[in-house]
PDB file of N, CA and C in Angstrom:
ATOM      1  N   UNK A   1       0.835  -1.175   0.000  1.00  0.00           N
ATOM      2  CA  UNK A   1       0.000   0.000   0.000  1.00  0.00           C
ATOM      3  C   UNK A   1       0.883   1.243   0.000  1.00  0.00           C
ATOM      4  N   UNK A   2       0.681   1.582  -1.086  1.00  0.00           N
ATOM      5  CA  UNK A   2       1.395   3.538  -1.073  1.00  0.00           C
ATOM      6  C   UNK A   2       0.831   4.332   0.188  1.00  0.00           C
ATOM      7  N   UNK A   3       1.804   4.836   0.701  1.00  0.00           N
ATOM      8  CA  UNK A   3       1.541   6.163   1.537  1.00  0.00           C
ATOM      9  C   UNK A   3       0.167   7.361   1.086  1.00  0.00           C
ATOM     10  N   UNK A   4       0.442   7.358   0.069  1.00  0.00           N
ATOM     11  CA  UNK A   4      -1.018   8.153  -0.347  1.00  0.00           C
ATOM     12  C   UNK A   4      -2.530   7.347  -0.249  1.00  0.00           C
ATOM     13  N   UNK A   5      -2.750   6.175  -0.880  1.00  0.00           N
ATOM     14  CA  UNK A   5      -3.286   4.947  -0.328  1.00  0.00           C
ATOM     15  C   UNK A   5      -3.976   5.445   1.375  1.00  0.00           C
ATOM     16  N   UNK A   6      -2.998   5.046   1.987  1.00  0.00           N
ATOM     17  CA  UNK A   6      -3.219   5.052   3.375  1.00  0.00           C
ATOM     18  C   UNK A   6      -3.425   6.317   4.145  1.00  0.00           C
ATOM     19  N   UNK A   7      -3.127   7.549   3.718  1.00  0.00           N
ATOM     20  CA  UNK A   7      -3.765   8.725   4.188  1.00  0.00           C
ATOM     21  C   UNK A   7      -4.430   8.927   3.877  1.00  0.00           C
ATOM     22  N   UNK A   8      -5.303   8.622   2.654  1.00  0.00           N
ATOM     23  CA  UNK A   8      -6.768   8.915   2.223  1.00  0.00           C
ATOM     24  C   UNK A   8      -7.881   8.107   2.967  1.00  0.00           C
ATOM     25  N   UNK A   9      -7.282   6.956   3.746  1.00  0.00           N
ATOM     26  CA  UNK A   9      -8.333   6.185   4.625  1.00  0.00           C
ATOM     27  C   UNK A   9      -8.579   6.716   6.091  1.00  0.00           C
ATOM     28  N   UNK A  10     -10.427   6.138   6.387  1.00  0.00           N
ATOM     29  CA  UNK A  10     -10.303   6.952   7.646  1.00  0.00           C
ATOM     30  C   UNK A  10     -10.309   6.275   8.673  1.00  0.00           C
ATOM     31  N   UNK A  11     -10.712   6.544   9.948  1.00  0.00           N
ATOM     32  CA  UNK A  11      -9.652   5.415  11.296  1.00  0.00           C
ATOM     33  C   UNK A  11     -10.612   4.232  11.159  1.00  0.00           C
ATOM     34  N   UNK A  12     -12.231   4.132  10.427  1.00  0.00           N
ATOM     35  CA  UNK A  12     -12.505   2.943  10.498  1.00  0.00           C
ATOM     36  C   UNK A  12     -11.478   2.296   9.647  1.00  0.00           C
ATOM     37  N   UNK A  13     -11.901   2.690   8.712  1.00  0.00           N
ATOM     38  CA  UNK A  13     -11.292   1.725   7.436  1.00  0.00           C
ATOM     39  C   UNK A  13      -9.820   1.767   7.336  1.00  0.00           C
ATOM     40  N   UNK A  14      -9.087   2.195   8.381  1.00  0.00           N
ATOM     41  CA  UNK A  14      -7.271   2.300   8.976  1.00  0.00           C
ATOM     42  C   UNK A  14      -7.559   0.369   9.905  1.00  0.00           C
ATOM     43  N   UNK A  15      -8.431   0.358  10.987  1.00  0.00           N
ATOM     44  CA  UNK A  15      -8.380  -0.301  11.665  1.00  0.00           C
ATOM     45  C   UNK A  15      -8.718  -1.668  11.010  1.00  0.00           C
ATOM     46  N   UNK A  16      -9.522  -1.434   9.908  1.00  0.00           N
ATOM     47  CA  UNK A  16     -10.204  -2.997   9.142  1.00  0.00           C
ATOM     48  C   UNK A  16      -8.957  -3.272   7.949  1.00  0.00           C
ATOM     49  N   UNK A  17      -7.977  -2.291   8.065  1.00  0.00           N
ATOM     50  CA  UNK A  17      -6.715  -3.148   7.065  1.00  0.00           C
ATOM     51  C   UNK A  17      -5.704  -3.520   8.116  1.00  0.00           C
ATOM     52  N   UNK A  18      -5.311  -2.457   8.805  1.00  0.00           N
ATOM     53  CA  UNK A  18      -4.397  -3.258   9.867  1.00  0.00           C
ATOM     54  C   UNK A  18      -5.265  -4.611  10.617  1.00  0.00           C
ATOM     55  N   UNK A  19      -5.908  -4.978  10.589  1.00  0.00           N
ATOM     56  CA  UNK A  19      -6.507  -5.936  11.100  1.00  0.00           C
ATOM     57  C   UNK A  19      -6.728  -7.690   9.962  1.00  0.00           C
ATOM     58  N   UNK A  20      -6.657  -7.044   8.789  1.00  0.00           N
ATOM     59  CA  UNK A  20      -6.663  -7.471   7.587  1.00  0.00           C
ATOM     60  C   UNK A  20      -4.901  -7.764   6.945  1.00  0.00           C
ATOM     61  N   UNK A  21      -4.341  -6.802   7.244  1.00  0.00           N
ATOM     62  CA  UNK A  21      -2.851  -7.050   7.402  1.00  0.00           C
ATOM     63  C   UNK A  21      -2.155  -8.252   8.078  1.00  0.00           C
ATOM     64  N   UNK A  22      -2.593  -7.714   9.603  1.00  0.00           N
ATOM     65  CA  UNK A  22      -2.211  -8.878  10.719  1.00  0.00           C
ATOM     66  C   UNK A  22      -2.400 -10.514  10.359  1.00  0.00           C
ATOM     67  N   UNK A  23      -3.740 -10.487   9.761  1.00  0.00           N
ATOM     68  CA  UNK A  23      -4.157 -11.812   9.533  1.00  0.00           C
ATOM     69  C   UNK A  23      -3.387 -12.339   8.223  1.00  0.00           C
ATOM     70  N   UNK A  24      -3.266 -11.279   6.986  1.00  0.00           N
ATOM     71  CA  UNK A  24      -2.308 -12.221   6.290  1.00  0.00           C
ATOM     72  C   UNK A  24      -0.720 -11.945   6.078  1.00  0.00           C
ATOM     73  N   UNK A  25      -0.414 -11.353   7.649  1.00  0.00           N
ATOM     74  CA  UNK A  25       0.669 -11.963   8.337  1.00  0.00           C
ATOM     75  C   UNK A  25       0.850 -13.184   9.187  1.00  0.00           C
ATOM     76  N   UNK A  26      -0.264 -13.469   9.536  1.00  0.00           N
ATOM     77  CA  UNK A  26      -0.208 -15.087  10.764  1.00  0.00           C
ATOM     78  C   UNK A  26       0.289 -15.649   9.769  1.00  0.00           C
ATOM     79  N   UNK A  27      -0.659 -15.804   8.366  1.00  0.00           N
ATOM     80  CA  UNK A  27      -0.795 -16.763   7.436  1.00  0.00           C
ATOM     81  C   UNK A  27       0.469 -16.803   6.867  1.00  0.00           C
ATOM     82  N   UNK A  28       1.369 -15.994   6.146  1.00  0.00           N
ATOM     83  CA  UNK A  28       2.462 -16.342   5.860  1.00  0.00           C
ATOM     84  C   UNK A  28       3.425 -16.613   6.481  1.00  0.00           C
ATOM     85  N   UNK A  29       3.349 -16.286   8.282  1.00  0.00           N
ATOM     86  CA  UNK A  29       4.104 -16.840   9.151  1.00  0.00           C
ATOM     87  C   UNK A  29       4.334 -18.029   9.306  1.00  0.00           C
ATOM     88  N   UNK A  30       3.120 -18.732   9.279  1.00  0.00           N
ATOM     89  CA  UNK A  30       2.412 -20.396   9.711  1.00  0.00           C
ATOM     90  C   UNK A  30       2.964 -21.114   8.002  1.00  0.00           C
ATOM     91  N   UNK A  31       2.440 -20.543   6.945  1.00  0.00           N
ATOM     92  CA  UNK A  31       3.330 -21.433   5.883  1.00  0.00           C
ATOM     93  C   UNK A  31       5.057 -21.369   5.768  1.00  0.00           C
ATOM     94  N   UNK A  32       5.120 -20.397   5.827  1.00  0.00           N
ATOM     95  CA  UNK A  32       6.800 -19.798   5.995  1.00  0.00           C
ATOM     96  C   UNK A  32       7.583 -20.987   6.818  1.00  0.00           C
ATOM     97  N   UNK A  33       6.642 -21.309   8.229  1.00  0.00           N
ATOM     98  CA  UNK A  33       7.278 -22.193   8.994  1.00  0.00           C
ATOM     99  C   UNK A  33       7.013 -23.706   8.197  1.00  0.00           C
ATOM    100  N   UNK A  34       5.759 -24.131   8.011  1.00  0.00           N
ATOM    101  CA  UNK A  34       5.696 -25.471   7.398  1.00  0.00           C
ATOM    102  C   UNK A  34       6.725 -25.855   6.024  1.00  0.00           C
ATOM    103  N   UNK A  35       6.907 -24.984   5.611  1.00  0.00           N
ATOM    104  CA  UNK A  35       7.759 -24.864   4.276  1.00  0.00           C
ATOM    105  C   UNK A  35       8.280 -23.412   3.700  1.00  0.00           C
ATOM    106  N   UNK A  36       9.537 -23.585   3.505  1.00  0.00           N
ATOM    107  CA  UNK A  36       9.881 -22.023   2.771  1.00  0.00           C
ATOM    108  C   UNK A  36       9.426 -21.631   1.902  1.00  0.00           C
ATOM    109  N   UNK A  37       8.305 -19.844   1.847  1.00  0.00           N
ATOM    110  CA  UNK A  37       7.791 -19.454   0.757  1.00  0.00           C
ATOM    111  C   UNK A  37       8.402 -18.805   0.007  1.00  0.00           C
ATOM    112  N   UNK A  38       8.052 -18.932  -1.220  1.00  0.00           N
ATOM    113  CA  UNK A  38       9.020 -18.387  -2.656  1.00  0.00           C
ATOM    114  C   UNK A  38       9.709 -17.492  -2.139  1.00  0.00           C
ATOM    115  N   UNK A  39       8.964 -16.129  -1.556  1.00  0.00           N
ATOM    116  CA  UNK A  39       9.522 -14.956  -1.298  1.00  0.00           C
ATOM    117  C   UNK A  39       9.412 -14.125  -0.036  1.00  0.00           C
ATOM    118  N   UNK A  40      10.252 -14.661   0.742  1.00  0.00           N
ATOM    119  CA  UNK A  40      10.482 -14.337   1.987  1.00  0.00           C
ATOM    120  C   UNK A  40      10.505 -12.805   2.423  1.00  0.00           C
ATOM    121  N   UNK A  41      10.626 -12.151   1.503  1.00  0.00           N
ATOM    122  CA  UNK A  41      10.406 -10.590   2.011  1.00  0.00           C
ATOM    123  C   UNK A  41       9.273  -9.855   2.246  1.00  0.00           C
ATOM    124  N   UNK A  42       8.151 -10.901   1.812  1.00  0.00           N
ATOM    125  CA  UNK A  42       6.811 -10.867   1.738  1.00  0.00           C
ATOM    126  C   UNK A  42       6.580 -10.094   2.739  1.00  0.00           C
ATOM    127  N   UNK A  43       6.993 -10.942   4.333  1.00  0.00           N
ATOM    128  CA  UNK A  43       6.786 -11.098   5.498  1.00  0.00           C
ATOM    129  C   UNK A  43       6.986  -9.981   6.195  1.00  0.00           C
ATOM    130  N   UNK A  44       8.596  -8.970   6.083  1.00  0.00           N
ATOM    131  CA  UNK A  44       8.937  -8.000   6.224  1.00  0.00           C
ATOM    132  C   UNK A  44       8.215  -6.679   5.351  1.00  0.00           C
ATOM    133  N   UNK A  45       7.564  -6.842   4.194  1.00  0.00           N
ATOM    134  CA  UNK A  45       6.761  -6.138   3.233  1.00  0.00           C
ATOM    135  C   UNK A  45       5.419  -5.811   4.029  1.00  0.00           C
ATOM    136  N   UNK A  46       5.099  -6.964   4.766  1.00  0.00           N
ATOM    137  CA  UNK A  46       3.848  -6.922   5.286  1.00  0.00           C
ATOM    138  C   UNK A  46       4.077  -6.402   7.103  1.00  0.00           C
ATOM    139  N   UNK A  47       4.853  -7.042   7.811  1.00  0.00           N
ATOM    140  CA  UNK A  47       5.172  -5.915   8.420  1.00  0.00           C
ATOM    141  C   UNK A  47       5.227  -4.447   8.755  1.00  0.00           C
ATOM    142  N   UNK A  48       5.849  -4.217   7.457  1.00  0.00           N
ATOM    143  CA  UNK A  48       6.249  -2.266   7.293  1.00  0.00           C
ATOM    144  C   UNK A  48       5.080  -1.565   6.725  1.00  0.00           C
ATOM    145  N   UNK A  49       4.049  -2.328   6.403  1.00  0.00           N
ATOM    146  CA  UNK A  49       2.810  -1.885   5.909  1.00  0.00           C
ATOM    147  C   UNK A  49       1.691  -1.900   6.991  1.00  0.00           C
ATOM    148  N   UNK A  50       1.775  -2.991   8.349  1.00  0.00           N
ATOM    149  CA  UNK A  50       1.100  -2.443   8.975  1.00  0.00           C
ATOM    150  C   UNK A  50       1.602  -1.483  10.072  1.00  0.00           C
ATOM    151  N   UNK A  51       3.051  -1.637  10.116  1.00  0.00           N
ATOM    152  CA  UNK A  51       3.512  -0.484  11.062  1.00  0.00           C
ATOM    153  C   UNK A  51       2.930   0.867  10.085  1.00  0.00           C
ATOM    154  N   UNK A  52       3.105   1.264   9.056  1.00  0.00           N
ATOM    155  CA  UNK A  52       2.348   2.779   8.045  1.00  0.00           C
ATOM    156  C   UNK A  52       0.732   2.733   8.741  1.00  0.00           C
ATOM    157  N   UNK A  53       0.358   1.409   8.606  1.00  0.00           N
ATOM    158  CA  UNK A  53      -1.120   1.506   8.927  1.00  0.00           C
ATOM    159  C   UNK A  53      -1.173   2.347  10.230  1.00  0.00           C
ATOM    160  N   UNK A  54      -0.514   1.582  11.094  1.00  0.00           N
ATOM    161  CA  UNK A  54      -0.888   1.862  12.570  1.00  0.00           C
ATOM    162  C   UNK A  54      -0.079   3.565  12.892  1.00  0.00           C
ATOM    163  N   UNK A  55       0.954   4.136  12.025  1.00  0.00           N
ATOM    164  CA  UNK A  55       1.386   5.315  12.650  1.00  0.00           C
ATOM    165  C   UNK A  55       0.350   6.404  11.929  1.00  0.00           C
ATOM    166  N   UNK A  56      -0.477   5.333  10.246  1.00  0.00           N
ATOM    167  CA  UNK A  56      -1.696   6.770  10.134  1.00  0.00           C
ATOM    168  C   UNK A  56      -2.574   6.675  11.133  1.00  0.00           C
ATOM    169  N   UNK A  57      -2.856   5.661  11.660  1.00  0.00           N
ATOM    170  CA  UNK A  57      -3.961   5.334  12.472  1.00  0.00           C
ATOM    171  C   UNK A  57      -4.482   6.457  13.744  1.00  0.00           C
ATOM    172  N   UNK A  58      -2.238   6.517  14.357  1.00  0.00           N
ATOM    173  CA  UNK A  58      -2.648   7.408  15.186  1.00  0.00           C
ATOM    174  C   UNK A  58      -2.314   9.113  14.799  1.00  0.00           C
ATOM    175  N   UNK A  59      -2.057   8.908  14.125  1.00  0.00           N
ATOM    176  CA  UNK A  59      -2.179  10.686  13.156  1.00  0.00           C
ATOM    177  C   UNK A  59      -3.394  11.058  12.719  1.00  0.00           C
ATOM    178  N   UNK A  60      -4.436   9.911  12.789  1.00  0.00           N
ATOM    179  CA  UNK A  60      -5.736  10.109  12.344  1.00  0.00           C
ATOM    180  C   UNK A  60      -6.437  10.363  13.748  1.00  0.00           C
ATOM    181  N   UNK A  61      -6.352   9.501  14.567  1.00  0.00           N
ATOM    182  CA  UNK A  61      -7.012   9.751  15.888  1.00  0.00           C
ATOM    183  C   UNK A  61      -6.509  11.069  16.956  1.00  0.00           C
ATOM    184  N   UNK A  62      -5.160  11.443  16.655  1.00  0.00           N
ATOM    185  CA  UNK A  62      -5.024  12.779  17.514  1.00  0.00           C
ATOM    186  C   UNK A  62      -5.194  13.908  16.490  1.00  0.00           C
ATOM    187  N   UNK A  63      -5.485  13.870  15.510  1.00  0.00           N
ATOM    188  CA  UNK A  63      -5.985  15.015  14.692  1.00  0.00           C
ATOM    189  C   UNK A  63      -7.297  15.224  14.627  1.00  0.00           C
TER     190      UNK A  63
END
């Protein structure tokens, strides 16, 4: 998700992707472990996307 992407959303719809994020982070966690996936940076990709989520999240809620 682009930075522009994610400032145009508002704290509902901030909270229903970071939440949406998280989950298909378990998921590539849990295959990652059963077997190595193609592309392991996935994981770190998805990471740094919900940390963006969560710092608009709170730029959205103290504004």
């Amino acid at each position: 998700m682009k930075n522009a992407e994610i400032n145009k959303l508002g704290v509902d719809e901030l909270k229903k992707a970071i939440a949406a994020e998280q989950e298909n982070l378990t998921r590539l966690k849990l295959a990652h472990a059963i077997s190595p996936i193609e592309n392991p940076m996935r994981i770190r990709e998805t990471r740094r996307v919900i940390a963006k989520l969560e710092t608009a999240l709170t730029k959205a809620s103290n504004a």
